[in-house]
PDB file of N, CA and C in Angstrom:
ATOM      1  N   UNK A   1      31.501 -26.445 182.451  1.00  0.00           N
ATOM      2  CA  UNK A   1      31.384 -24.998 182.540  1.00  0.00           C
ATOM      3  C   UNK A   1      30.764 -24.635 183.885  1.00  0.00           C
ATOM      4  N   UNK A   2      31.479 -23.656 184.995  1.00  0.00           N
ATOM      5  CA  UNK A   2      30.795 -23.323 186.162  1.00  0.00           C
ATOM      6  C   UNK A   2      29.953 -22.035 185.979  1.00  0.00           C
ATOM      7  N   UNK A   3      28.727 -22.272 186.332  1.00  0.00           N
ATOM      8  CA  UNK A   3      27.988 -21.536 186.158  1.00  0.00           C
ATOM      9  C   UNK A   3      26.728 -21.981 185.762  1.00  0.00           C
ATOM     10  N   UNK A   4      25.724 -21.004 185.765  1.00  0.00           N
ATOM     11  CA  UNK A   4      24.463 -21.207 184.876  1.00  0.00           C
ATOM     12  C   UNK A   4      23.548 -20.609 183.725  1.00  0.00           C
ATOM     13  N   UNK A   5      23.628 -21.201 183.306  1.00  0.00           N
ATOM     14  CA  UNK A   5      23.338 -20.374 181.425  1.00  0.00           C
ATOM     15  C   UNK A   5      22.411 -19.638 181.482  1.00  0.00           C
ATOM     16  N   UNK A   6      21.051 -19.283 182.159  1.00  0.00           N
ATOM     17  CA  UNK A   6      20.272 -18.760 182.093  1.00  0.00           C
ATOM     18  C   UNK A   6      19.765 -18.155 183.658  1.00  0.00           C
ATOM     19  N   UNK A   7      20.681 -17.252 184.435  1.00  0.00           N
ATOM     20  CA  UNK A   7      20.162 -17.187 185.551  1.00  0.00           C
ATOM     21  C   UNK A   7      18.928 -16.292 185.987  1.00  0.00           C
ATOM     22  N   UNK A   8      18.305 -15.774 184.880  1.00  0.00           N
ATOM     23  CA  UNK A   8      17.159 -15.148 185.368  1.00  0.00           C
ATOM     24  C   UNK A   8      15.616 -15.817 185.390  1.00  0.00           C
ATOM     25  N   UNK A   9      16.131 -17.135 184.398  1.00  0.00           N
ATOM     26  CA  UNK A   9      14.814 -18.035 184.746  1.00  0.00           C
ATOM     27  C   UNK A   9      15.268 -18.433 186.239  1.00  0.00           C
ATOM     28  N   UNK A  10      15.977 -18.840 187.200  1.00  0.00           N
ATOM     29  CA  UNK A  10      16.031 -19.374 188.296  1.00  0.00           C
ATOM     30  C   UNK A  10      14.739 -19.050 188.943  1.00  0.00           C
ATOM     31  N   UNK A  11      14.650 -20.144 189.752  1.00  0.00           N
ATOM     32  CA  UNK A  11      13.568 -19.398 190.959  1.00  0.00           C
ATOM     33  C   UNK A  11      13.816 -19.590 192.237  1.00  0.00           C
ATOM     34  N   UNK A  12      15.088 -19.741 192.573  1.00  0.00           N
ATOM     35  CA  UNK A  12      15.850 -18.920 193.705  1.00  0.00           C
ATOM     36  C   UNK A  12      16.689 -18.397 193.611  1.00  0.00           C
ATOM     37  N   UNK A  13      17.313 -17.257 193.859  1.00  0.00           N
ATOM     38  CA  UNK A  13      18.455 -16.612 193.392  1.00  0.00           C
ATOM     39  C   UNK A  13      18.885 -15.671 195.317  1.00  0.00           C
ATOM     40  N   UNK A  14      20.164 -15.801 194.973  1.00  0.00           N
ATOM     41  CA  UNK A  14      20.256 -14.393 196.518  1.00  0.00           C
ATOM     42  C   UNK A  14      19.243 -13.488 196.492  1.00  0.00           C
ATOM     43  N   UNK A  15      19.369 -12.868 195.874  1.00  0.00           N
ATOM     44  CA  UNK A  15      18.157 -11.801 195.866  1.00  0.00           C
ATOM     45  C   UNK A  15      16.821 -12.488 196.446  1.00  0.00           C
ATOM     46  N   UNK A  16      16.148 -13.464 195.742  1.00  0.00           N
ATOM     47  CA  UNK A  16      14.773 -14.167 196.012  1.00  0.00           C
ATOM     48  C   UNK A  16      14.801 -14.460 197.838  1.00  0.00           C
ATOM     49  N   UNK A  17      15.821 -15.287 198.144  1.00  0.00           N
ATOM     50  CA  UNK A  17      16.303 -15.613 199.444  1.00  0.00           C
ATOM     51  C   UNK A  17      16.554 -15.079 200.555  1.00  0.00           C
ATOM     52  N   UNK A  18      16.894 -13.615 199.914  1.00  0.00           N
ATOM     53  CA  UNK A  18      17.566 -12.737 201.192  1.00  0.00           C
ATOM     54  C   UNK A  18      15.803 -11.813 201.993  1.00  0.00           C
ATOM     55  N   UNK A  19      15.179 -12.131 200.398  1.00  0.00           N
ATOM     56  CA  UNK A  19      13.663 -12.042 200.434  1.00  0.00           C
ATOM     57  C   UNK A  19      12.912 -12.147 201.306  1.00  0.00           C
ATOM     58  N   UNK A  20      12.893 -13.564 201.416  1.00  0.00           N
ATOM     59  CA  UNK A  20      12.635 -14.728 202.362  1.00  0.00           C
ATOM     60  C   UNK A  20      13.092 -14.466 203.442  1.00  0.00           C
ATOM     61  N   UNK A  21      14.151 -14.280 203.653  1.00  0.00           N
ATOM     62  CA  UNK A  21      14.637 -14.009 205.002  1.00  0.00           C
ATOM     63  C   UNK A  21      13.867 -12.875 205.860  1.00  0.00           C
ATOM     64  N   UNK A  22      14.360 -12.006 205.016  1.00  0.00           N
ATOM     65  CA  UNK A  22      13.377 -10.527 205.159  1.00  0.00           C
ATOM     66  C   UNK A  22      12.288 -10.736 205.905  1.00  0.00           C
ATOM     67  N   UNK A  23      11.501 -11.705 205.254  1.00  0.00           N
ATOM     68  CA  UNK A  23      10.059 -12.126 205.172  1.00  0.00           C
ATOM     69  C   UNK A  23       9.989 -13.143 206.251  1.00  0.00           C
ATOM     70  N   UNK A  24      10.853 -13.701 206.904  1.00  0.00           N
ATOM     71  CA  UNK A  24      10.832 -15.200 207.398  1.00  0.00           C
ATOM     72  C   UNK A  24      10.474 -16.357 206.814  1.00  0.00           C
ATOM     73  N   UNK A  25      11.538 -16.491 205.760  1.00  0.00           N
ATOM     74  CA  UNK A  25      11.612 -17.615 204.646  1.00  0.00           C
ATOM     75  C   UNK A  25      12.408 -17.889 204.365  1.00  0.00           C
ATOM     76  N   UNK A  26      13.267 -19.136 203.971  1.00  0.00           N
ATOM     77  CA  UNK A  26      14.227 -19.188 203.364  1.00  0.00           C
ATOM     78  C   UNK A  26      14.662 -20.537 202.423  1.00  0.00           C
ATOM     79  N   UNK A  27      15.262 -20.598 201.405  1.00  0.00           N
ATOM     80  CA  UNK A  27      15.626 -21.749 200.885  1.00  0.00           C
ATOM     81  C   UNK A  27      17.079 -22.320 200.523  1.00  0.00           C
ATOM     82  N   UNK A  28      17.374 -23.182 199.951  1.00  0.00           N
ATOM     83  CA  UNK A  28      18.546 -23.160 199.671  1.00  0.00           C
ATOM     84  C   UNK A  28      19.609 -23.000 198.845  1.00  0.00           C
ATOM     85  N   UNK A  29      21.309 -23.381 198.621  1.00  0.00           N
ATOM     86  CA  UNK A  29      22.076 -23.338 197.859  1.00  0.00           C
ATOM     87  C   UNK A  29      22.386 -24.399 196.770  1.00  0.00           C
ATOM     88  N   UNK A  30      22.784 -23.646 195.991  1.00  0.00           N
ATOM     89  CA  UNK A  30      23.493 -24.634 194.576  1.00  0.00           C
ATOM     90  C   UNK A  30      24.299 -25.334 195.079  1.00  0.00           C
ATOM     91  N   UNK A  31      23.824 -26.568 194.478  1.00  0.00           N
ATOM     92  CA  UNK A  31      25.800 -27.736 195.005  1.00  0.00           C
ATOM     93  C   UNK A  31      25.937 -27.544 193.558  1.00  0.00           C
ATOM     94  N   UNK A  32      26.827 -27.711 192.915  1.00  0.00           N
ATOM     95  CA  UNK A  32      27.705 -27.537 191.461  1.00  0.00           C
ATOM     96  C   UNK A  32      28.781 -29.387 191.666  1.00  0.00           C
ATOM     97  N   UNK A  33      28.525 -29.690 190.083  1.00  0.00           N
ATOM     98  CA  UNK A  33      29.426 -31.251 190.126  1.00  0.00           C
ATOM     99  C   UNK A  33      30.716 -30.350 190.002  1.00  0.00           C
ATOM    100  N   UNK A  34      31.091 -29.124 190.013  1.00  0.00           N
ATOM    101  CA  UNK A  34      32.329 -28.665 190.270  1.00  0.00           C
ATOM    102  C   UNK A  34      33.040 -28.632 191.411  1.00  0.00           C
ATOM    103  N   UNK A  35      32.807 -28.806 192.505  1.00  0.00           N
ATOM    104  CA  UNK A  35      32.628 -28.621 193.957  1.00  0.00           C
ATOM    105  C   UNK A  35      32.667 -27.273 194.263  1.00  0.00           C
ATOM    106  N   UNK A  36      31.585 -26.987 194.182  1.00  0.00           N
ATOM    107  CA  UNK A  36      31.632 -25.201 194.695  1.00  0.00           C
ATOM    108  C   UNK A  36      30.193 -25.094 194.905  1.00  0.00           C
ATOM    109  N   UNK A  37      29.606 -24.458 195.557  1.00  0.00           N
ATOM    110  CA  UNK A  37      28.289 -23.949 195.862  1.00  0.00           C
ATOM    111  C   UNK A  37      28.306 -22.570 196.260  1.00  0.00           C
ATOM    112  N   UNK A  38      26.573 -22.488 195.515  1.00  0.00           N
ATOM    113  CA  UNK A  38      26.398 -21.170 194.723  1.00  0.00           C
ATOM    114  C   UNK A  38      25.453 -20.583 195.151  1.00  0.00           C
ATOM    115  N   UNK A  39      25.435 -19.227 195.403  1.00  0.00           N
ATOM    116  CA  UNK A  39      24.066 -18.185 195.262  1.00  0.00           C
ATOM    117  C   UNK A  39      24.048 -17.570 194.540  1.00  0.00           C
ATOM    118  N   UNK A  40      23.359 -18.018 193.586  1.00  0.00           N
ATOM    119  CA  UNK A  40      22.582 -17.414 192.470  1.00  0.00           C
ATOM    120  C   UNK A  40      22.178 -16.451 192.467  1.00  0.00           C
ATOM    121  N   UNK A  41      22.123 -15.093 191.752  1.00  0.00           N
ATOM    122  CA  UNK A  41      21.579 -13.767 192.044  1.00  0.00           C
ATOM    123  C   UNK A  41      21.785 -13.554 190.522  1.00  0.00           C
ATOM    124  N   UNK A  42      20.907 -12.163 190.476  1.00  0.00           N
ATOM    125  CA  UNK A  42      20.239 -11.688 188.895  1.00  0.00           C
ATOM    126  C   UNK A  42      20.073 -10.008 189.367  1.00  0.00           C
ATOM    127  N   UNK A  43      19.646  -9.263 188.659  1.00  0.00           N
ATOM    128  CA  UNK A  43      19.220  -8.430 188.709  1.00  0.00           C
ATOM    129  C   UNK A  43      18.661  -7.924 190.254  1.00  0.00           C
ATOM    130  N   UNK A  44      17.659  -8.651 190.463  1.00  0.00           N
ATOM    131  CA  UNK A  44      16.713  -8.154 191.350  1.00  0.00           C
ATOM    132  C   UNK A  44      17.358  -8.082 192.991  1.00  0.00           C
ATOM    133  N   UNK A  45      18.641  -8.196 192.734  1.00  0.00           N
ATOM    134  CA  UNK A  45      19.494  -8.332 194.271  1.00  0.00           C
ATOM    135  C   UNK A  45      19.730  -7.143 194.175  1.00  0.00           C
ATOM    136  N   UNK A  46      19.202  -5.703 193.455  1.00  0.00           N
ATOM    137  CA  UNK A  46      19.561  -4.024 193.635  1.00  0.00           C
ATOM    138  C   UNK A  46      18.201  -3.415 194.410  1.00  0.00           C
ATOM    139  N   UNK A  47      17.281  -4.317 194.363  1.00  0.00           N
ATOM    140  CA  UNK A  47      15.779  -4.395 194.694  1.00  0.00           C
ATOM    141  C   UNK A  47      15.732  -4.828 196.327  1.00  0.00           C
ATOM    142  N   UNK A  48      16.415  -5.976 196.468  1.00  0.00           N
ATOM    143  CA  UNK A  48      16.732  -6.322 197.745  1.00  0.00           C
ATOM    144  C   UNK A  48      17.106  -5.323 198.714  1.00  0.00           C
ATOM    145  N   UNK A  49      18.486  -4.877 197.973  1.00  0.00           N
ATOM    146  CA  UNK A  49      19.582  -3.937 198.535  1.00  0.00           C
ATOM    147  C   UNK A  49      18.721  -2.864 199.226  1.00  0.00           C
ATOM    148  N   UNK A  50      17.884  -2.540 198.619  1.00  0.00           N
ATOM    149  CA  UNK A  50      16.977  -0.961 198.709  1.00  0.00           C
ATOM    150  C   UNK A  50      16.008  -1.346 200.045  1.00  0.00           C
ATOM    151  N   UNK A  51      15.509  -3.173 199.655  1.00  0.00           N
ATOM    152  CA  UNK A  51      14.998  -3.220 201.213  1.00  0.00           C
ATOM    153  C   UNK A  51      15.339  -3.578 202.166  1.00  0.00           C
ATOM    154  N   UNK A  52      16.425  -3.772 201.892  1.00  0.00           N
ATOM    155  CA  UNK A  52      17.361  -3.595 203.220  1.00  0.00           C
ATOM    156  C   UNK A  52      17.789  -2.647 203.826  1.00  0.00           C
ATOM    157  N   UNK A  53      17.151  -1.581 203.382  1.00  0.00           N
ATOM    158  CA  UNK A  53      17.932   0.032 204.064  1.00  0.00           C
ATOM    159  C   UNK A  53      16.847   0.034 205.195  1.00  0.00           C
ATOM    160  N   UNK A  54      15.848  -0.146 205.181  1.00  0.00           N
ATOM    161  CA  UNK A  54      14.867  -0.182 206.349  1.00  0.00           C
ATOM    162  C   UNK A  54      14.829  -1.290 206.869  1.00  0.00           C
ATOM    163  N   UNK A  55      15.019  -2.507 207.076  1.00  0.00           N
ATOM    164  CA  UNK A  55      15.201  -4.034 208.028  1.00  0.00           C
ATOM    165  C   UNK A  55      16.065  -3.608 208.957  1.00  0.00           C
ATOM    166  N   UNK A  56      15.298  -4.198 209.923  1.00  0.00           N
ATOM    167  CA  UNK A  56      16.489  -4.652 211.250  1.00  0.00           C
ATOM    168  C   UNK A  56      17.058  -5.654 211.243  1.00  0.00           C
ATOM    169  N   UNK A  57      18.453  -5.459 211.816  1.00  0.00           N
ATOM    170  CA  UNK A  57      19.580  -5.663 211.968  1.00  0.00           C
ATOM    171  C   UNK A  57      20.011  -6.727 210.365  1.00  0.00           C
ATOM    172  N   UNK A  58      19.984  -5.532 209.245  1.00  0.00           N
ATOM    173  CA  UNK A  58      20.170  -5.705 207.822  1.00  0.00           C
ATOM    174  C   UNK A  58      21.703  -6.286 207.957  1.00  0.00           C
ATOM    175  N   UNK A  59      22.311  -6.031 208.506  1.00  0.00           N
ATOM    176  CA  UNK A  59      23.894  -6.771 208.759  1.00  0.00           C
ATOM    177  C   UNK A  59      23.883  -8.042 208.671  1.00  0.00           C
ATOM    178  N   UNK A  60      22.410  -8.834 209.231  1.00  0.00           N
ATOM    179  CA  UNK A  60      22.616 -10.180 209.249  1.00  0.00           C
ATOM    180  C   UNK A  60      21.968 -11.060 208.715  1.00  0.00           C
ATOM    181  N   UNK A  61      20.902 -10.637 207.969  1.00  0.00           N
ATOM    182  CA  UNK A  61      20.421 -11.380 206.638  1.00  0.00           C
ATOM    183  C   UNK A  61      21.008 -11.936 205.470  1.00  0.00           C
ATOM    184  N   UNK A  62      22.210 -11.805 205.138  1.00  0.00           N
ATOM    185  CA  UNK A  62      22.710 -12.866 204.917  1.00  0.00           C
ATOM    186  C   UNK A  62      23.423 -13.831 205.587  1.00  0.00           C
ATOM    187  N   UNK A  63      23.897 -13.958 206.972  1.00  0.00           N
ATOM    188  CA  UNK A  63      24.425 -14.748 208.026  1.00  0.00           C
ATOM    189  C   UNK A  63      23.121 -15.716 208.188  1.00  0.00           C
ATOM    190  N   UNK A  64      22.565 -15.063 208.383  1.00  0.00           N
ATOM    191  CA  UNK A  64      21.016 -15.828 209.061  1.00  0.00           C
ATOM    192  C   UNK A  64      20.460 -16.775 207.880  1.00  0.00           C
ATOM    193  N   UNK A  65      20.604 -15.847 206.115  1.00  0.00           N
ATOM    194  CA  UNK A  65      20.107 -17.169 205.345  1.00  0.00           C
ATOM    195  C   UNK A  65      21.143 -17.983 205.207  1.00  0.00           C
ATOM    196  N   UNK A  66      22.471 -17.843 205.327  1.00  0.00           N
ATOM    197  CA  UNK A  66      23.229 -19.133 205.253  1.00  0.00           C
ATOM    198  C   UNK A  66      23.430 -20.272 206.540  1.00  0.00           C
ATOM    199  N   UNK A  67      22.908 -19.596 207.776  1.00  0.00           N
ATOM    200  CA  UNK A  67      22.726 -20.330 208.737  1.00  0.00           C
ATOM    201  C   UNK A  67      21.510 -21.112 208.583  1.00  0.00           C
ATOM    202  N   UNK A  68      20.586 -20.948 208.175  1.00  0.00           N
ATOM    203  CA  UNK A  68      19.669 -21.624 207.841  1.00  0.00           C
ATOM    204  C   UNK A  68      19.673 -22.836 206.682  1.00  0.00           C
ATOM    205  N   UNK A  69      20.023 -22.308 205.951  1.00  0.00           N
ATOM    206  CA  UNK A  69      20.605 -22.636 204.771  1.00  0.00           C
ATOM    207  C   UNK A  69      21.730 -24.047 204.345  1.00  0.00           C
ATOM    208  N   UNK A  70      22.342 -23.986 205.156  1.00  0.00           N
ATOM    209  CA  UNK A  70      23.685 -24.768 204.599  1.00  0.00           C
ATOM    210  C   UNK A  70      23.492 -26.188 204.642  1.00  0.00           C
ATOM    211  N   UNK A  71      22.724 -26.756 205.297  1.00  0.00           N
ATOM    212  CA  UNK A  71      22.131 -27.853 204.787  1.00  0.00           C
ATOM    213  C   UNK A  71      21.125 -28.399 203.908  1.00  0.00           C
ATOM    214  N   UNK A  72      21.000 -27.363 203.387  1.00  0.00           N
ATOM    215  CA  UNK A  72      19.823 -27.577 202.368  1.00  0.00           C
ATOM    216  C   UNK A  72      20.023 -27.359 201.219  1.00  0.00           C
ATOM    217  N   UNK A  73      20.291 -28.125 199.807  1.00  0.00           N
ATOM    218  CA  UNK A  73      21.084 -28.233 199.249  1.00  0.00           C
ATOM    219  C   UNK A  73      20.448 -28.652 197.896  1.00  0.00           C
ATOM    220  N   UNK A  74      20.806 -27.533 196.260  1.00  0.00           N
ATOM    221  CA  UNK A  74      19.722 -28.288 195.286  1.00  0.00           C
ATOM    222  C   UNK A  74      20.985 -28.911 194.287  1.00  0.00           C
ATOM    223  N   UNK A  75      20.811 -30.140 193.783  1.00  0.00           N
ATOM    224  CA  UNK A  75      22.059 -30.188 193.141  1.00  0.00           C
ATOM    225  C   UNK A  75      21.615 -30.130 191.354  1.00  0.00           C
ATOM    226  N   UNK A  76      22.628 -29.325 190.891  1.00  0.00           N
ATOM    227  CA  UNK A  76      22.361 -29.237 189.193  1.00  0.00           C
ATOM    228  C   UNK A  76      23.143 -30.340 188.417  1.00  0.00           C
TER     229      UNK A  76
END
């Protein structure tokens, strides 16, 4: 089954990450034994959204966490 059964226990999710970024932080992506990798997001990525209306250059916080990112890798 792709996916994850309970994604609001996670404790990284897009939302958490894009966070981080925000913040100057960041962590990484789902590898899946499906071959696909994942960002996880829940709820709290409408929370994000909102602080992203005031960040600079909000266009690239997610470029920037997957540039950071793509080698860093949690596997389920």
């Amino acid at each position: 089954m792709l996916g994850i059964r309970q994604p609001d226990e996670l404790s990284a999710t897009l939302a958490s990450n894009l966070q981080k970024i925000i913040l100057d932080k960041g962590e990484g992506i789902i590898k899946c034994d499906e071959g696909v990798d994942l960002l996880p997001s829940n709820i709290q990525i409408s929370a994000t959204e909102v602080n992203l209306v005031n960040t600079m250059s909000r266009e690239t916080v997610l470029k920037t966490y997957l540039q950071d990112t793509k080698k860093v890798m949690i596997i389920y």
